[in-house]
Structure formats: structure tokens, C-alpha cells
Protein backbone atom coordinates (compact mmCIF):
# COMPACT_ATOMS: atom_id res chain seq x y z
CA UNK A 1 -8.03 -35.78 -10.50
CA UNK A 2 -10.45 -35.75 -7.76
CA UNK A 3 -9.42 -36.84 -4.31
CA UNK A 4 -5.62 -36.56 -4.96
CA UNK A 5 -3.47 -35.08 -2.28
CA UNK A 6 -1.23 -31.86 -3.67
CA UNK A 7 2.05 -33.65 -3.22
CA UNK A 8 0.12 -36.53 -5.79
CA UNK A 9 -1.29 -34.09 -8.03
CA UNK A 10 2.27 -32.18 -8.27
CA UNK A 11 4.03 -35.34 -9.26
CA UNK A 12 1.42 -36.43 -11.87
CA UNK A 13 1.45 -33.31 -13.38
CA UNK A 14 5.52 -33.57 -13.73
CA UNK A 15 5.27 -37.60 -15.50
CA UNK A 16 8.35 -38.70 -16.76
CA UNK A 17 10.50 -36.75 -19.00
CA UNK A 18 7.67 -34.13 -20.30
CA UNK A 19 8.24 -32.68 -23.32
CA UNK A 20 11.55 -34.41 -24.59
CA UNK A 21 10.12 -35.97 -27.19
CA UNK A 22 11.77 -39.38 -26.60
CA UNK A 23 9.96 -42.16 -24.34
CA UNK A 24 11.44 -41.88 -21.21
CA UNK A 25 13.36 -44.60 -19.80
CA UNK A 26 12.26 -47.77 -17.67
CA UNK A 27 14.61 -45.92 -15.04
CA UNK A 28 12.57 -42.32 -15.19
CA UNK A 29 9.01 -44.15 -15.12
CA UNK A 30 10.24 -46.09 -12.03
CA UNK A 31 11.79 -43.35 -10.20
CA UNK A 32 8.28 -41.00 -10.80
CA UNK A 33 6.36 -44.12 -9.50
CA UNK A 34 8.57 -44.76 -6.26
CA UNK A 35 7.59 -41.04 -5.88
CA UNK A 36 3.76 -41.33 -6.25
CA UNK A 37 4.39 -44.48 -3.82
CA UNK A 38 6.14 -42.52 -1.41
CA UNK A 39 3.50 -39.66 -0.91
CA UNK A 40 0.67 -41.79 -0.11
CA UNK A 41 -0.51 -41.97 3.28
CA UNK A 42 -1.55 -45.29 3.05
CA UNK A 43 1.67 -46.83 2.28
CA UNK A 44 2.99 -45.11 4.86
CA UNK A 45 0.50 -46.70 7.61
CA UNK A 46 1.01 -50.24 6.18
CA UNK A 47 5.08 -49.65 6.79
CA UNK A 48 4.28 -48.46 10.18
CA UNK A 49 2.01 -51.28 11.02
CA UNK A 50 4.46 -53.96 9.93
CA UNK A 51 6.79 -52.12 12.13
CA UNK A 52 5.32 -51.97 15.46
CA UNK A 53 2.03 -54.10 14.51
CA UNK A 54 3.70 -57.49 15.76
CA UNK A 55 4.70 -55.46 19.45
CA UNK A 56 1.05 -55.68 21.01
CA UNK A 57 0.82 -58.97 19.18
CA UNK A 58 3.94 -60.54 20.78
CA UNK A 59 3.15 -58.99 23.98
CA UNK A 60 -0.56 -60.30 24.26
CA UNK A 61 0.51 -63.85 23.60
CA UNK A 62 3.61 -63.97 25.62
CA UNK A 63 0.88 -62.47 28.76
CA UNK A 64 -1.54 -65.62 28.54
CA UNK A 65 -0.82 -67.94 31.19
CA UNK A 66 -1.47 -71.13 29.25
CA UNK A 67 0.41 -71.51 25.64
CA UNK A 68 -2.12 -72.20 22.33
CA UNK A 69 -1.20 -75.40 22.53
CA UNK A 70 -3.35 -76.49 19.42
CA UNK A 71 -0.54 -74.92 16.59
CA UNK A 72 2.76 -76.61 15.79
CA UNK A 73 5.11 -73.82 18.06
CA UNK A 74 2.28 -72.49 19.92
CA UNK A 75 3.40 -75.49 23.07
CA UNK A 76 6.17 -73.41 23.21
CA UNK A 77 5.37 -69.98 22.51
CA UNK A 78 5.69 -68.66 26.24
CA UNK A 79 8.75 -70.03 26.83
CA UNK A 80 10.58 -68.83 23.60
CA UNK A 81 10.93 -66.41 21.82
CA UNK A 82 12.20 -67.58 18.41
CA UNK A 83 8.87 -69.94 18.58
CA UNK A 84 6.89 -67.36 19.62
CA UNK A 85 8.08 -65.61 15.96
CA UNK A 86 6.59 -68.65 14.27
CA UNK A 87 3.65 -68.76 15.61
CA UNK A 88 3.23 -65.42 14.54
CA UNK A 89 4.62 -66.60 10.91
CA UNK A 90 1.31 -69.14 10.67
CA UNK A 91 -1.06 -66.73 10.90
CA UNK A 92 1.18 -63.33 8.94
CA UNK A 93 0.76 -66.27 6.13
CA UNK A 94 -3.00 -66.62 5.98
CA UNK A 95 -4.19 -63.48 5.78
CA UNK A 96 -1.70 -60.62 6.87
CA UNK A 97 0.98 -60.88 4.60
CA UNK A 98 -1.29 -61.21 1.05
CA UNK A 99 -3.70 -58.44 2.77
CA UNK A 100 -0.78 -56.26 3.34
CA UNK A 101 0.76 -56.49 -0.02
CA UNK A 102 -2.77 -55.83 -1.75
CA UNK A 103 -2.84 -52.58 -0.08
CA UNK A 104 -0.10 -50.97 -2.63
CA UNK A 105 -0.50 -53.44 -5.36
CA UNK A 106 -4.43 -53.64 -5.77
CA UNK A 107 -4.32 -50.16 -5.99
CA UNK A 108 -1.01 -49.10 -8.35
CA UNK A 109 -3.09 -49.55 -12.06
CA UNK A 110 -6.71 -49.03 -10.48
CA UNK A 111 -5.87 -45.63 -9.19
CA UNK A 112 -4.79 -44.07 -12.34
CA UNK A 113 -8.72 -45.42 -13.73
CA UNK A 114 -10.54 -43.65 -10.44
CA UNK A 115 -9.01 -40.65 -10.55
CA UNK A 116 -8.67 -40.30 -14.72
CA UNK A 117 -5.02 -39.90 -15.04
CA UNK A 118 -4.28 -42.71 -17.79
CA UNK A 119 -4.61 -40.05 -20.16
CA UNK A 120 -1.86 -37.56 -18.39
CA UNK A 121 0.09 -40.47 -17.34
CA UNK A 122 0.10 -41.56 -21.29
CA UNK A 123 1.10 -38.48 -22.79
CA UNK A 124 4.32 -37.85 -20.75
CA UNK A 125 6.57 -39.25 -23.05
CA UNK A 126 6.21 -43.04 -21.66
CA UNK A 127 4.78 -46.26 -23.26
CA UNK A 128 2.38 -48.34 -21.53
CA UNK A 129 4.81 -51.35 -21.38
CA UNK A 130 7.08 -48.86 -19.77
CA UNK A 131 4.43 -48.33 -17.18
CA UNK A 132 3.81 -51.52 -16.66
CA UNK A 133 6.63 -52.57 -15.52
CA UNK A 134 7.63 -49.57 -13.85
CA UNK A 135 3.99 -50.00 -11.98
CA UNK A 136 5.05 -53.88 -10.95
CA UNK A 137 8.77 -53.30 -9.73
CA UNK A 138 7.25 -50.81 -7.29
CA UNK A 139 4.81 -53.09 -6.02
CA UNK A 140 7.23 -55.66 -5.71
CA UNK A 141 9.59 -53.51 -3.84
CA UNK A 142 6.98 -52.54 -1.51
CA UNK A 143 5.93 -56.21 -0.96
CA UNK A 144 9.53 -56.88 -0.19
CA UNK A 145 10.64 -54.13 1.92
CA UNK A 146 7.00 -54.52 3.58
CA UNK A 147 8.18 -58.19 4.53
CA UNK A 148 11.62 -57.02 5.23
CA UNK A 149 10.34 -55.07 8.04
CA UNK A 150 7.51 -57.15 9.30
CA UNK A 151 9.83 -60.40 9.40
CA UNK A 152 12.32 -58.30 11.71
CA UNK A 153 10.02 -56.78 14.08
CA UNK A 154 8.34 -59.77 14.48
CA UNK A 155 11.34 -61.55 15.50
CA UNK A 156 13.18 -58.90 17.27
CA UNK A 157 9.64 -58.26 19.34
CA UNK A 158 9.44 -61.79 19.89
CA UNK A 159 13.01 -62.15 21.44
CA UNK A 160 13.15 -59.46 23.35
CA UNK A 161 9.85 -60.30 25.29
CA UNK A 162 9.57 -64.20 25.01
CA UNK A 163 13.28 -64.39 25.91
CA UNK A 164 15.84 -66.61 23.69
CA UNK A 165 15.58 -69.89 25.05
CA UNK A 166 16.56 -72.69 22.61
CA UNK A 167 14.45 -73.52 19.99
CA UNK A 168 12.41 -76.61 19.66
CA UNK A 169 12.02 -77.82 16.16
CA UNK A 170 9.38 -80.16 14.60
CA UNK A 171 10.97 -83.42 15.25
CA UNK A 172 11.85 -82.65 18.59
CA UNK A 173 15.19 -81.22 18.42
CA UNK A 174 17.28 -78.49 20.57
CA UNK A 175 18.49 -75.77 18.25
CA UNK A 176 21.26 -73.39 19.72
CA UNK A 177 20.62 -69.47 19.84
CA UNK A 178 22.55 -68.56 16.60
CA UNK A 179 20.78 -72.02 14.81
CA UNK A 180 17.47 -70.69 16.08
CA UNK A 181 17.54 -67.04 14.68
CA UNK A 182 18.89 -68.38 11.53
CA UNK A 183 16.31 -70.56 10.52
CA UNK A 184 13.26 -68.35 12.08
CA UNK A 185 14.68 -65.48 10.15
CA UNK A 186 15.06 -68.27 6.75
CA UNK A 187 12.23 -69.31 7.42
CA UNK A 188 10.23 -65.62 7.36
CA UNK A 189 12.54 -64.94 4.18
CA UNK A 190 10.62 -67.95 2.46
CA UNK A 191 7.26 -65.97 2.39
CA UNK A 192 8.52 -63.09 0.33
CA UNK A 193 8.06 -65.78 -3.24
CA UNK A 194 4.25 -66.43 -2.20
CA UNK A 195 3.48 -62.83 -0.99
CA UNK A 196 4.73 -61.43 -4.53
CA UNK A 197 3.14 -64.26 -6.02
CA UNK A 198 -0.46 -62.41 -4.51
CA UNK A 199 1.25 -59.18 -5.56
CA UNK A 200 0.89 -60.38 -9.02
CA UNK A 201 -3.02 -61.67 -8.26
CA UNK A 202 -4.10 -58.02 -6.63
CA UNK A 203 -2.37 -56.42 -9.57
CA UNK A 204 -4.32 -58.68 -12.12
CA UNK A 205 -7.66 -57.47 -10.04
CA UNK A 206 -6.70 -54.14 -9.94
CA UNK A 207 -6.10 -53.87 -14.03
CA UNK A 208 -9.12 -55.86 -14.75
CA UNK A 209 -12.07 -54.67 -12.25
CA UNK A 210 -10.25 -50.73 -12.08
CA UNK A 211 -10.70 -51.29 -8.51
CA UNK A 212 -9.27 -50.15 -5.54
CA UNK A 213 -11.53 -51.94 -3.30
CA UNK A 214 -11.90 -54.75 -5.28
CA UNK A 215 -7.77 -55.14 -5.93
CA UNK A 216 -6.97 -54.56 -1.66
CA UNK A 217 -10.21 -56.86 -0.25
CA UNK A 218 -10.13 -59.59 -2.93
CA UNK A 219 -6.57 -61.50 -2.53
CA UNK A 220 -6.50 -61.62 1.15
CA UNK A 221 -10.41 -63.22 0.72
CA UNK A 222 -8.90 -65.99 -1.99
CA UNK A 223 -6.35 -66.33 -0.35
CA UNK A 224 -8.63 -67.46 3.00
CA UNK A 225 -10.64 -69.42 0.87
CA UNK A 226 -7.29 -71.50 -0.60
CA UNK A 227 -6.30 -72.08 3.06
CA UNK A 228 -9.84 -73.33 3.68
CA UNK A 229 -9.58 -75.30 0.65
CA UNK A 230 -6.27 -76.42 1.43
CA UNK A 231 -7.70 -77.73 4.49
CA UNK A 232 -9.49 -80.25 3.06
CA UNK A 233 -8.29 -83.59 3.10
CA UNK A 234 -10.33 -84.87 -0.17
CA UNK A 235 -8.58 -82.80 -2.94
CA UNK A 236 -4.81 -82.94 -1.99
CA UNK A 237 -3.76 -82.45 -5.35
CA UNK A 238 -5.55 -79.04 -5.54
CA UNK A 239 -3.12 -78.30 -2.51
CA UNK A 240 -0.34 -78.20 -3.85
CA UNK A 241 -0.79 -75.36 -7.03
CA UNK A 242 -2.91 -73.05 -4.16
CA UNK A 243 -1.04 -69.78 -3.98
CA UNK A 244 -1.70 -70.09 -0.06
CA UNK A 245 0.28 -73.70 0.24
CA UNK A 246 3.96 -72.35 -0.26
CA UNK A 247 3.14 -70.17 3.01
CA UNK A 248 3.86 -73.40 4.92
CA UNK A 249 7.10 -74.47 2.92
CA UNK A 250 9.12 -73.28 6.03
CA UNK A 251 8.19 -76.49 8.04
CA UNK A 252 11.09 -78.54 6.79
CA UNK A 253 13.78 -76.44 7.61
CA UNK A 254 13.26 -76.91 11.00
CA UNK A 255 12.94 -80.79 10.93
CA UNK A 256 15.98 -82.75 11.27
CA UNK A 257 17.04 -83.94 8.72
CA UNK A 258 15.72 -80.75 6.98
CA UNK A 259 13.99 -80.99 3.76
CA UNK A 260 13.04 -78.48 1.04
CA UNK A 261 11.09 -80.32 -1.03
CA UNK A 262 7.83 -78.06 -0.58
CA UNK A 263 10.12 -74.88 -0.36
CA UNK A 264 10.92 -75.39 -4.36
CA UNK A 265 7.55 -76.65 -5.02
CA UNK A 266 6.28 -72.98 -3.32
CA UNK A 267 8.94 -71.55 -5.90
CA UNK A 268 7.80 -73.30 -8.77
CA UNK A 269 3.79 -72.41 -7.99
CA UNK A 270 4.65 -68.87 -7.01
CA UNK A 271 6.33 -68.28 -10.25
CA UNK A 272 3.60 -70.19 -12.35
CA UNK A 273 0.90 -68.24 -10.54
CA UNK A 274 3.39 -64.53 -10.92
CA UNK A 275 3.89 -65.47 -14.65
CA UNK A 276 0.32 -65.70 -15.44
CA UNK A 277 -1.44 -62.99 -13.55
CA UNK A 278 1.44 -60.72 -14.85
CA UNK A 279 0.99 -61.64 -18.63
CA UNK A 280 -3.07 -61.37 -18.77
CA UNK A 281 -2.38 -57.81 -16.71
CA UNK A 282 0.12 -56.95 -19.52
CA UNK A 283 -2.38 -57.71 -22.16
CA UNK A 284 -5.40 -55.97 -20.47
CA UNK A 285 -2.99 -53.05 -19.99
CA UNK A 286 -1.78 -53.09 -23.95
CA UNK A 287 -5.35 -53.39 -24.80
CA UNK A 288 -7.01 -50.82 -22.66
CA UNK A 289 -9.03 -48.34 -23.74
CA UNK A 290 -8.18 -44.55 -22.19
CA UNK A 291 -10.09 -42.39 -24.60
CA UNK A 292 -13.42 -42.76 -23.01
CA UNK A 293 -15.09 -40.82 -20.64
């Protein structure tokens, strides 16, 4: 258990009801992995970055003296502050938000390969299903408390400094104050489904490369590469099952008459794409082989 910090050591050393001679509980596994979560350092720092990250960022764009007028809010990004937040939201969804997430969840399984602790883990009275899903709850409630946090600093940042002037929508329309922060802060909520969705993908990297590197740096490259390939004109169809696509579902709630079309479509792909990396995980998991060197 090289490289492991005391506090880490101490709690894999406890596992889950030790000694009982029952298989501990979905419950137990869960609550010993929330504590393994919550004494690394690097967890930690992504929290904190989500938290005041988005301050410099707000505060650099609001300071330019011309808006970016080339994005959909960016016209009006220096003039207010609830589209200042969704300018923000364009770019959190092409790289931040499935970087972010990879950071805890490309890391959960391949840690326990790189520092040899399948073997403890396994013989604390736990089954590897148990594990499993003990492993993926944690990751997904780091994914969404990490977009809990982000989402409201971003916006809170954003108002504060870009002022609350009314929001201008995509077809054109005024939005009051209490409209406005509604459907910015809906419209941040809709990126939790696609950011667990690349939960799912770092955790299928993580289980099959037994990678930490490979599990944090690979989503947040595909998912670059399915905005670039999104991009292109010629293969619409592709579009629309890309993991990256739901990140722009938010568009139609702020067109009048609003439309959701493309935010259950994003539901619908996440899922498909959540489903499958989760069950080839499972059965990599199931299948893996911990008595080796």
C-alpha cells in the first residue's frame, strides 16, 4: 500500500464489518467508501475549485471591454449576469464538467489495482458486487454534489459581478429576474444526466486499463473529440447518441415557446451510454483476477 496517506491506510485496514463473518451490507461498504473519498486530497481540491474556480473566471470576462460576441449569450455577457452564467455553462460542458467528474471516478476501482488493496478490500467481509456498487454511488454523489456546487458559484459569481439585468433568451425575449435565475439554474441542473453519464465512461476506463491516469485524462479527451465530431455537419446522426450532445439540451428552455425535445433525447443517451459502461465494468469487476502479483 505504497503511496497511501495514514488517514487512507487506517481506513483500509478497518474495511467493512471485519471479522463478523456475514457480508457486510450495501450500507457499511458505502459508508467506508464515502470515508476513503473524504480523506483524499484530491477530492478535496476539485470541491474547492468548483467553488471559487468560476470567481476569476466571471471576473476576467465581465473586465473585457468588448463582449465574445461569437457564442449564443456571449453578446450579452457584460451586461448580465444570468447570461454571463451561460456562457460559462458552454464551455463547463466541453471539457470542465466530464474532466472534473473523472478526477474521483477514473480513479475509485483503479486505485485499489495501484496500490494492491483488492485483496484487503476482498477479504473484509464484502462481495465484489457489493463494492461495486458501493464504488459507483460514491462517484455519483461526488459528480453530483461536484455540479451542485459548481452550478451555484457560477451563477451566484456571475450575478453578483455582471449585475442582474434581465435576461435575453434565444429567440429574443425579455425574461424577468426570478424567470431568469430559474431557468439558468434549470438549465445548469440539466448537465448533471450527461456528466454521470461520463462518470460511468471514466469508471469503465478505470476498471479496464487499472488506471488512474488513463481513467482522469481519457473522458475529458473523448469527450473533446465528440464535440469536435459533433461539429461536423456531414454525420448528424452520429450527433445525436455522442455523450457530449445532451450538454447543449438546455437551449430550448430558454426559447419561447420552450421545447425539450433534445433535453429527453440527452436523458435517453445518457442512460443508454450509463447502462452500458456500468454493465461491461460490472462484468470486468466479477471477472477480475486479484490473486496475482
Amino acid at each position: 500500500m505504497t503511496n497511501l496517506s495514514a488517514a487512507e491506510k487506517r481506513i483500509i485496514t478497518a474495511g467493512p464489518a471485519p471479522g463478523s463473518g456475514r457480508t457486510a451490507g450495501l450500507g457499511a461498504v458505502l459508508v467506508w467508501e464515502l470515508r476513503k473519498l473524504s480523506s483524499q486530497l484530491r477530492a478535496k481540491l476539485v470541491l474547492l475549485g468548483a467553488l471559487l474556480g468560476p470567481i476569476p473566471v466571471v471576473a476576467a470576462i465581465n473586465a473585457q471591454a468588448q463582449a465574445p460576441k461569437d457564442t449564443l449569450f456571449g453578446r450579452y455577457a457584460t451586461t448580465s449576469g444570468y447570461s454571463l452564467s451561460l456562457l460559462i455553462l458552454g464551455f463547463a460542458g466541453q471539457w470542465a464538467l466530464p474532466l472534473l467528474t473523472s478526477i474521483v471516478a477514473g480513479d475509485i476501482f483503479a486505485s485499489e489495482d495501484q496500490h494492491g488493496t483488492w485483496k484487503t478490500v476482498l477479504t473484509r467481509s464484502a462481495s465484489r458486487t457489493t463494492i461495486f456498487w458501493a464504488k459507483v454511488m460514491t462517484a455519483f454523489g461526488f459528480a453530483t454534489v461536484m455540479v451542485a456546487v459548481l452550478s451555484a458559484s457560477t451563477i451566484a459569481a456571475s450575478v453578483l459581478l455582471g449585475g442582474s439585468d434581465q435576461l435575453t433568451g434565444v429567440s429574443g425575449q425579455l425574461m424577468s429576474n426570478h424567470e431568469a435565475l430559474r431557468l439558468v439554474a434549470e438549465s445548469w441542473a440539466s448537465t448533471l444526466l450527461p456528466t454521470l453519464g461520463f462518470t460511468c465512461l471514466a469508471i469503465l476506463i478505470s476498471v479496464a486499463t487499472r488506471s488512474t491516469a488513463a481513467g482522469i485524462a481519457a473522458p475529458a479527451v473523448l469527450g473533446m473529440l465528440m464535440q469536435l465530431v459533433g461539429s461536423l455537419g456531414s454525420i448528424a446522426g452520429l450527433r445525436a447518441v455522442l455523450l457530449s450532445t445532451p450538454y447543449e439540451a438546455w437551449h430550448g428552455l430558454l426559447a419561447a415557446p420552450r421545447f425539450t425535445g433534445p433535453l429527453v433525447d440527452g436523458l435517453v443517451v445518457s442512460a443508454v451510454w450509463s447502462v452500458v459502461c456500468l454493465a461491461v465494468s460490472f462484468v470486468l469487476v466479477r471477472r477480475r483476477d486479484i490473486t496475482g502479483g
